[in-house]
Protein backbone atom coordinates (compact mmCIF):
# COMPACT_ATOMS: atom_id res chain seq x y z
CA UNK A 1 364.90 204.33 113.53
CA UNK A 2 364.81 205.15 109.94
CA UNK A 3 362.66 203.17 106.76
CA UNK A 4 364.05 200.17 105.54
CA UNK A 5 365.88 201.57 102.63
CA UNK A 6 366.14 205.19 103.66
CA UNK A 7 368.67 205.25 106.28
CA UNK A 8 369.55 208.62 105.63
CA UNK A 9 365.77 209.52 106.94
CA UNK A 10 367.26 208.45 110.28
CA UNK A 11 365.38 209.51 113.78
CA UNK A 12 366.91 209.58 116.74
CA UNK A 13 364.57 209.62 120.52
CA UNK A 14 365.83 209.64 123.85
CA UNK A 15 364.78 206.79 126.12
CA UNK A 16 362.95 207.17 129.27
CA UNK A 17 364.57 204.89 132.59
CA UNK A 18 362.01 203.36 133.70
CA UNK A 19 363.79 201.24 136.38
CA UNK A 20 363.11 197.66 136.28
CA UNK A 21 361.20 197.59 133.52
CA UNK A 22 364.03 199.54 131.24
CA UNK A 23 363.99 202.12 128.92
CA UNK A 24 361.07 202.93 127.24
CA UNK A 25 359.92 205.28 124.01
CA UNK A 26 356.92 205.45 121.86
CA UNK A 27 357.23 205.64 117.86
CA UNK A 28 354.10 207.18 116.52
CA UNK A 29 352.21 207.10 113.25
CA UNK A 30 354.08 204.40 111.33
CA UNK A 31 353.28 203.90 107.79
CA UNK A 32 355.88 202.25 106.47
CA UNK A 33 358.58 199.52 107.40
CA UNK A 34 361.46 200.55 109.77
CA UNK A 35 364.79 199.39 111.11
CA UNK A 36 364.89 200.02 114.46
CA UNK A 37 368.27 200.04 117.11
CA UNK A 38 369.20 201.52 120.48
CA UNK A 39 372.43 203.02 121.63
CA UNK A 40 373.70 204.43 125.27
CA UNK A 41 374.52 207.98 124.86
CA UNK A 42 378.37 207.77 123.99
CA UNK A 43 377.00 205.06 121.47
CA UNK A 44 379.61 202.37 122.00
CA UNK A 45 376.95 200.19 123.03
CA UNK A 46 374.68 199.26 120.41
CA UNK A 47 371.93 196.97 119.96
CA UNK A 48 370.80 194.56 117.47
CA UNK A 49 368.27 195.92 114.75
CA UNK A 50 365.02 194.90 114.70
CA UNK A 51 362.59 195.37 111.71
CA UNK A 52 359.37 196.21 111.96
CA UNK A 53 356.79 195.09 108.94
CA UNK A 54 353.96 197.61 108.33
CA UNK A 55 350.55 195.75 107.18
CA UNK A 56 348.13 198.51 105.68
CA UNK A 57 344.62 197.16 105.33
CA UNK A 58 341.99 199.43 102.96
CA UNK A 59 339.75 201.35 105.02
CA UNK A 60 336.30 203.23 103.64
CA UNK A 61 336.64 206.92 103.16
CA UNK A 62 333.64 208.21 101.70
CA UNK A 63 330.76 206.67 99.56
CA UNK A 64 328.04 208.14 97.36
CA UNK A 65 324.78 206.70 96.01
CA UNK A 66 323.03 207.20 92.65
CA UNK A 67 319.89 206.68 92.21
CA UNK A 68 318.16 206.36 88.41
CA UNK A 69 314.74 206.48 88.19
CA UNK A 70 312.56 204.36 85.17
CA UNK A 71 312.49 206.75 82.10
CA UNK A 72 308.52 206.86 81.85
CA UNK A 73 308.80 208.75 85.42
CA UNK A 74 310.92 211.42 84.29
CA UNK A 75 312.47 211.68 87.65
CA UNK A 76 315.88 213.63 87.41
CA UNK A 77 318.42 211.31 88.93
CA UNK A 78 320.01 212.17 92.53
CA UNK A 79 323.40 211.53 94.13
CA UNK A 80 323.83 211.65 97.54
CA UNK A 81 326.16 210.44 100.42
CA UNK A 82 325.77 207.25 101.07
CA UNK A 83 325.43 205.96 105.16
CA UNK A 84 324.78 202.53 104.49
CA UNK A 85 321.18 202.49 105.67
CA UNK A 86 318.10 201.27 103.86
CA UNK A 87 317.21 202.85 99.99
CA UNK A 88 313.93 202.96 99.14
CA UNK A 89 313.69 202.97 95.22
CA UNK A 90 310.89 202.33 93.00
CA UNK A 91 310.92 199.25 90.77
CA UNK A 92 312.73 199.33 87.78
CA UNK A 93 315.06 201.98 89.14
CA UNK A 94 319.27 201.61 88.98
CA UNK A 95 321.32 202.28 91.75
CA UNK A 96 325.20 203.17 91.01
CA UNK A 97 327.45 202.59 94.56
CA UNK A 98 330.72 204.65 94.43
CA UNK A 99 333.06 204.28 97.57
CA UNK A 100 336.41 205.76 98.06
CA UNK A 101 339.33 204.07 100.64
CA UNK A 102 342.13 205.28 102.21
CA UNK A 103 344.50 203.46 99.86
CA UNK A 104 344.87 202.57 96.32
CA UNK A 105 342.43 199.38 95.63
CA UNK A 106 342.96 196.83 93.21
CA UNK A 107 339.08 195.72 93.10
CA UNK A 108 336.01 195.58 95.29
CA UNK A 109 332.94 193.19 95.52
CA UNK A 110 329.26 193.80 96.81
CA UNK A 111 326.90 191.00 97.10
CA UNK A 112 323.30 191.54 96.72
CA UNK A 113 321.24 189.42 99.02
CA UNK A 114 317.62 188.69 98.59
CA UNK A 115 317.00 185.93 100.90
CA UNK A 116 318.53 182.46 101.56
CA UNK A 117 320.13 181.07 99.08
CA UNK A 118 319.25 184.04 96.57
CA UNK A 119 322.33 186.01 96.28
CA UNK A 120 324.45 188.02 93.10
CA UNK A 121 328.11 188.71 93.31
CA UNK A 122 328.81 192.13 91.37
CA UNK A 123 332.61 192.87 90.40
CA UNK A 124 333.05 196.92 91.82
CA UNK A 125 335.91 197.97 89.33
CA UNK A 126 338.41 200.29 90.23
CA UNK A 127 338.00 204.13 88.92
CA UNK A 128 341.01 205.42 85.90
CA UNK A 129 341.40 208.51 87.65
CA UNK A 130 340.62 207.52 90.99
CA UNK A 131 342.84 205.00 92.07
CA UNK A 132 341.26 204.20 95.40
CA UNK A 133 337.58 204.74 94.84
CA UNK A 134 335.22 201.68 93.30
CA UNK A 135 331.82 201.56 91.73
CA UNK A 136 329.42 199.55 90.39
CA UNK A 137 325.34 200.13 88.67
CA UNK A 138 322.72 197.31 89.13
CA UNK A 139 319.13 197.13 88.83
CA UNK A 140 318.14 195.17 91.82
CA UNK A 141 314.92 193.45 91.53
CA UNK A 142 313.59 192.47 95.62
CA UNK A 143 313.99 193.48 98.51
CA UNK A 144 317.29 192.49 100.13
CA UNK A 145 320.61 193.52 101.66
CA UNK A 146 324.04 194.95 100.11
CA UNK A 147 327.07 193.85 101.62
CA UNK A 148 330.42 195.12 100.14
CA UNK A 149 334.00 194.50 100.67
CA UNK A 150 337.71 196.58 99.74
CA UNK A 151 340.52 194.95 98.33
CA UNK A 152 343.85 197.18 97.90
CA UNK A 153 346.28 196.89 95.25
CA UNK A 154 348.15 194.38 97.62
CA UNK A 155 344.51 192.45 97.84
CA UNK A 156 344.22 192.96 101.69
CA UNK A 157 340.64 193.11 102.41
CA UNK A 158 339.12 195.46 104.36
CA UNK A 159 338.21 194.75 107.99
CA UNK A 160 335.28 196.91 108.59
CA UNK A 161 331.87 195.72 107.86
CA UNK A 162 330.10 197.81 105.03
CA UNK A 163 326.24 196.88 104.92
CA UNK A 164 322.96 198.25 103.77
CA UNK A 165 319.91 197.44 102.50
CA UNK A 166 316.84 198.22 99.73
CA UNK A 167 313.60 198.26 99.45
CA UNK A 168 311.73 198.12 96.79
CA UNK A 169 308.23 200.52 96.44
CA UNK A 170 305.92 199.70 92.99
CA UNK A 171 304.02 201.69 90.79
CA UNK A 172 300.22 201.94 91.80
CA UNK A 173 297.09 202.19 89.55
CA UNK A 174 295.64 205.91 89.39
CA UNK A 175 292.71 207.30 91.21
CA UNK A 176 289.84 208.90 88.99
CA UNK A 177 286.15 210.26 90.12
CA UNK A 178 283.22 212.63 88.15
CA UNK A 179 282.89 215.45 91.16
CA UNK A 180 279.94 216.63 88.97
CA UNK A 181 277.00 216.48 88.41
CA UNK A 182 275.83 213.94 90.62
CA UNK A 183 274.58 210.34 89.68
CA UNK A 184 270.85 210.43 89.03
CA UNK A 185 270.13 214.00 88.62
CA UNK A 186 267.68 215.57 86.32
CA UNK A 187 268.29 217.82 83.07
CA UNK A 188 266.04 219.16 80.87
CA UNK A 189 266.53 219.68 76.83
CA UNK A 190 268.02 223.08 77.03
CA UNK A 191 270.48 222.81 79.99
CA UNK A 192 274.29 223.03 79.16
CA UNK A 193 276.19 220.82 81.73
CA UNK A 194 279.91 220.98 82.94
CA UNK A 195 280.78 217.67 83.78
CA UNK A 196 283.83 218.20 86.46
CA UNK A 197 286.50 215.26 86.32
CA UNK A 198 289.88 214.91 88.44
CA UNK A 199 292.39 212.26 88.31
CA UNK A 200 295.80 211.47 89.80
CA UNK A 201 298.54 209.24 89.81
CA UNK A 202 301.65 208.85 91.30
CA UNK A 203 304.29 208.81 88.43
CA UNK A 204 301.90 210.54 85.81
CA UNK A 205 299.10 210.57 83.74
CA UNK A 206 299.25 209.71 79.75
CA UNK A 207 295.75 210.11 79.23
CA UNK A 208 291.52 210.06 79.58
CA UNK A 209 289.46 208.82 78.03
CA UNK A 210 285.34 209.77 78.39
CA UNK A 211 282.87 207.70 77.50
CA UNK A 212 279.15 208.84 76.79
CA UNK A 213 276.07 206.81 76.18
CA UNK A 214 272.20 207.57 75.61
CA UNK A 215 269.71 205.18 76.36
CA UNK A 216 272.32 202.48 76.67
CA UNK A 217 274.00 202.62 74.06
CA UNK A 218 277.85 204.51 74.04
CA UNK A 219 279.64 206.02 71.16
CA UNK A 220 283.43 206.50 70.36
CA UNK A 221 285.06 207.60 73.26
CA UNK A 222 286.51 210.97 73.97
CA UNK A 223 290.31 211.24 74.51
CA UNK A 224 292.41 213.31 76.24
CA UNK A 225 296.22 213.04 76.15
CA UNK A 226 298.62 214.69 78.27
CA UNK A 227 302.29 215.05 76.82
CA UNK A 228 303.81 216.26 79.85
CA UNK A 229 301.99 213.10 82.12
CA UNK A 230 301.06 215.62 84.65
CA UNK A 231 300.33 213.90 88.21
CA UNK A 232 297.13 215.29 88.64
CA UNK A 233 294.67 217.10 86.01
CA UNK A 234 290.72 218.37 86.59
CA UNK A 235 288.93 218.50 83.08
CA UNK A 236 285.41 220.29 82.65
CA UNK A 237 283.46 218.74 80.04
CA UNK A 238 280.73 220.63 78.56
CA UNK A 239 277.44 218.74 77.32
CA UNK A 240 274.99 220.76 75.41
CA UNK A 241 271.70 218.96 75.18
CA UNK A 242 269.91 220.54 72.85
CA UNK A 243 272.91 220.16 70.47
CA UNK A 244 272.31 216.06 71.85
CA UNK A 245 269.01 216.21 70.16
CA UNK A 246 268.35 214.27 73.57
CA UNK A 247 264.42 213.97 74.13
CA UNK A 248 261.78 213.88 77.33
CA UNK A 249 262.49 210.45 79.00
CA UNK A 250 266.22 209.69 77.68
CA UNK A 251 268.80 208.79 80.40
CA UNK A 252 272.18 209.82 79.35
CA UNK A 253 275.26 207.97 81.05
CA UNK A 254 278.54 208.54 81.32
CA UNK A 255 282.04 208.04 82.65
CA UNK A 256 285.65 208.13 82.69
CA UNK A 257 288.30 206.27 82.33
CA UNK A 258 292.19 207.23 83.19
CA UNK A 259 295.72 205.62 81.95
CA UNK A 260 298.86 206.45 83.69
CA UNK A 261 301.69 206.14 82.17
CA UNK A 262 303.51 202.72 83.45
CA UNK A 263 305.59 201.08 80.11
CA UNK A 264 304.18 198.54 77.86
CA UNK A 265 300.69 198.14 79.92
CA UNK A 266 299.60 201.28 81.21
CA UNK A 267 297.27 201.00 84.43
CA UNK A 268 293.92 202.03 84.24
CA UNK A 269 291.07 203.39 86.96
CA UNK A 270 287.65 203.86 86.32
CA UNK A 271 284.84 206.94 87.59
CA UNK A 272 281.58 205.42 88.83
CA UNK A 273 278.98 205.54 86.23
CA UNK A 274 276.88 208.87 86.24
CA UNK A 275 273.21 208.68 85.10
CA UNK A 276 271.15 211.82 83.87
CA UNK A 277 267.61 211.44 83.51
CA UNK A 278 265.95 214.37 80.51
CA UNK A 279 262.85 215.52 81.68
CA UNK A 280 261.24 218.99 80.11
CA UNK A 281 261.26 222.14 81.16
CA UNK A 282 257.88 222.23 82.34
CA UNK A 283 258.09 219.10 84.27
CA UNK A 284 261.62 220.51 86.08
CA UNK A 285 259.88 223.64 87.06
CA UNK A 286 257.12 221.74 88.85
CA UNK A 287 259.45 219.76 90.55
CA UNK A 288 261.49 222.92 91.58
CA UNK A 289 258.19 224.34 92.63
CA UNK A 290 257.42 221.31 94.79
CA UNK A 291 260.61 220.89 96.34
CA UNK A 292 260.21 224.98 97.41
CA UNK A 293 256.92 223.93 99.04
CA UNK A 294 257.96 221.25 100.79
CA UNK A 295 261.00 222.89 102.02
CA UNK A 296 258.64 225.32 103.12
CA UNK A 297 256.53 222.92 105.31
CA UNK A 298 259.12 221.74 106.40
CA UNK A 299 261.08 224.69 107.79
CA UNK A 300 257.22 226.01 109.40
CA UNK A 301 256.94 222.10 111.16
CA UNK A 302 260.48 222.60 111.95
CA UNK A 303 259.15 226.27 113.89
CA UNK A 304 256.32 224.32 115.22
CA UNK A 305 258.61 221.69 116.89
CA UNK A 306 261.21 223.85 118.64
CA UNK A 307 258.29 226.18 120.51
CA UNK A 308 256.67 223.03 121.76
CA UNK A 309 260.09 221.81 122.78
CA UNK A 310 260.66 225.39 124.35
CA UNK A 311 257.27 224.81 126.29
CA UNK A 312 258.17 221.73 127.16
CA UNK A 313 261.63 222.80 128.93
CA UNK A 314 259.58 225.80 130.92
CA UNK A 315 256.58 222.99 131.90
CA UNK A 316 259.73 221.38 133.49
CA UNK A 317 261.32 224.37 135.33
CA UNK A 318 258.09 225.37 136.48
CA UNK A 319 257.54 221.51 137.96
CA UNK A 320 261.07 221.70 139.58
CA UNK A 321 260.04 225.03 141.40
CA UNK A 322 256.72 223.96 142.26
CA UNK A 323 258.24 220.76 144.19
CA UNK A 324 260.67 223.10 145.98
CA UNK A 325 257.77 224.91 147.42
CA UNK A 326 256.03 222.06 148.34
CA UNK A 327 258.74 220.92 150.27
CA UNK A 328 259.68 224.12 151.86
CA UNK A 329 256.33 223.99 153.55
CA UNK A 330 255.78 220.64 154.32
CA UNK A 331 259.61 221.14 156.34
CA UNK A 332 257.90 224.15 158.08
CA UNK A 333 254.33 222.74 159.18
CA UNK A 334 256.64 219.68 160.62
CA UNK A 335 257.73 223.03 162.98
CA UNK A 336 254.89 224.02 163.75
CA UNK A 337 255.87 227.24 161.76
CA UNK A 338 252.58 229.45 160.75
């Protein structure tokens, strides 16, 4: 046997007698057409040739995924190898498909799928340097399923089935609470506070904003911007009352607002409102003084109340052993025991 048009490439096998059934040999690895004949030994007998028509259908070799994150996230992009399982991917995110065949390809297809009849066609064009790898970027916007398909340059499909899937995760609002001072506490004219705020956010924060009020009423608010949209950030904001000019009786409020940093309409959380009540600092010392004392009755009732709970218990051991006795000699008068 020898290719079609290289005769000179010719191979030549011995043939195994296999009785009734002939002679037999097995031609491995074919990858191109051949012209095949059979002879006897002395060769005066020859066969007719036969041809034999190689079909070569594009098989996948390798396949890589890209994955490009929204700007605003500043998420480096990633490639990895591709296993044509489910991509998670956040909305707004591109995906770039690159697979490679076994054989020069001519073009490639993958059809996105997002539920019946929903579907996109996307052309997979053929790399200049690469001759037998494809790729293609999209932006897919749903959930839904990637099927694709190999043509070679002789447009034989490939057989195999290539599928995958994506799913699509979203942006959520960010999280923001005042961890001090706590909501209805007292303050008195010359106390300097340090508010303590934290907020978070999944993709990053752009900014705060604080707002602060007195009696009901709030001024501008106070903004904090972040250039680097860290994911989480704890700010300490100082108040100085006395600077305030805040007097006896006023109830300052505040709270906090934060912004992440989501295009065009940023998200926003809000802190719970935190009430501060100005008394002076004779009034906070009599309430310190009162709270002392009552903590103080209260820890001596608290002393009371476990010894009479410890008499208690030994009233009831001494019962138990007191009904032992009494029926330890009730058992022995039945006897007749002295």
């Amino acid at each position: 046997f020898h290719p079609t048009s290289e005769p000179e490439k010719k191979t030549t096998l011995p043939m195994f007698n296999k009785g009734s059934i002939g002679f037999t040999q097995r031609i491995e690895n074919i990858k191109f057409d051949l012209l095949v004949y059979a002879h006897t030994a002395d060769e005066r007998s020859v066969s007719k040739n036969r041809k034999i028509k190689v079909h070569l259908t594009p098989r996948f070799k390798a396949a890589t995924i890209e994955i490009i994150s929204p700007e605003y996230t500043k998420i480096k992009k990633t490639i990895l190898p591709y296993q044509f399982k489910n991509t998670k991917i956040l909305n707004g995110s591109k995906i770039r498909y690159t697979l490679q065949s076994n054989r020069p390809l001519k073009t490639s297809e993958m059809i996105y799928q997002k539920g019946l009849p929903s579907q996109k066609s996307f052309d997979m064009p053929v790399l200049d340097k690469e001759k037998d790898s494809v790729s293609v970027l999209f932006q897919p916007d749903e959930n839904g399923s990637v099927d694709f398909q190999l043509f070679d340059e002789s447009g034989i499909p490939s057989k195999e089935p290539l599928k995958g899937s994506i799913t699509m995760t979203y942006d959520i609002k960010p999280n923001i609470s005042i961890d001090y001072p706590e909501n209805n506490s007292f303050v008195t004219q010359d106390f300097k506070l340090e508010a303590i705020i934290r907020a978070s956010d999944d993709y990053g924060i752009k900014y705060l904003r604080l707002h602060r009020g007195l009696n009901g009423v709030y001024s501008q608010p106070k903004i904090i911007s972040y250039e680097d949209s860290p994911r989480s950030v704890e700010e300490h904001i100082p108040f100085n009352f006395m600077e305030l000019g805040v007097s006896e009786g006023d109830v300052i409020s505040f709270y906090a607002e934060v912004y992440d940093t989501f295009p065009v309409e940023p998200q926003m959380a809000s802190s719970d409102v935190i009430h501060l009540i100005v008394v002076s600092v004779e009034a906070y010392n009599n309430f310190l003084r009162e709270r002392a004392s009552i903590e103080d009755i209260e820890g001596k009732y608290k002393n009371l109340l476990d010894r009479l709970q410890e008499a208690i218990d030994e009233q009831k051991e001494l019962n138990k052993q007191i009904e032992k006795l009494q029926k330890e000699m009730v058992a022995k008068a039945a006897k007749g025991d002295n």
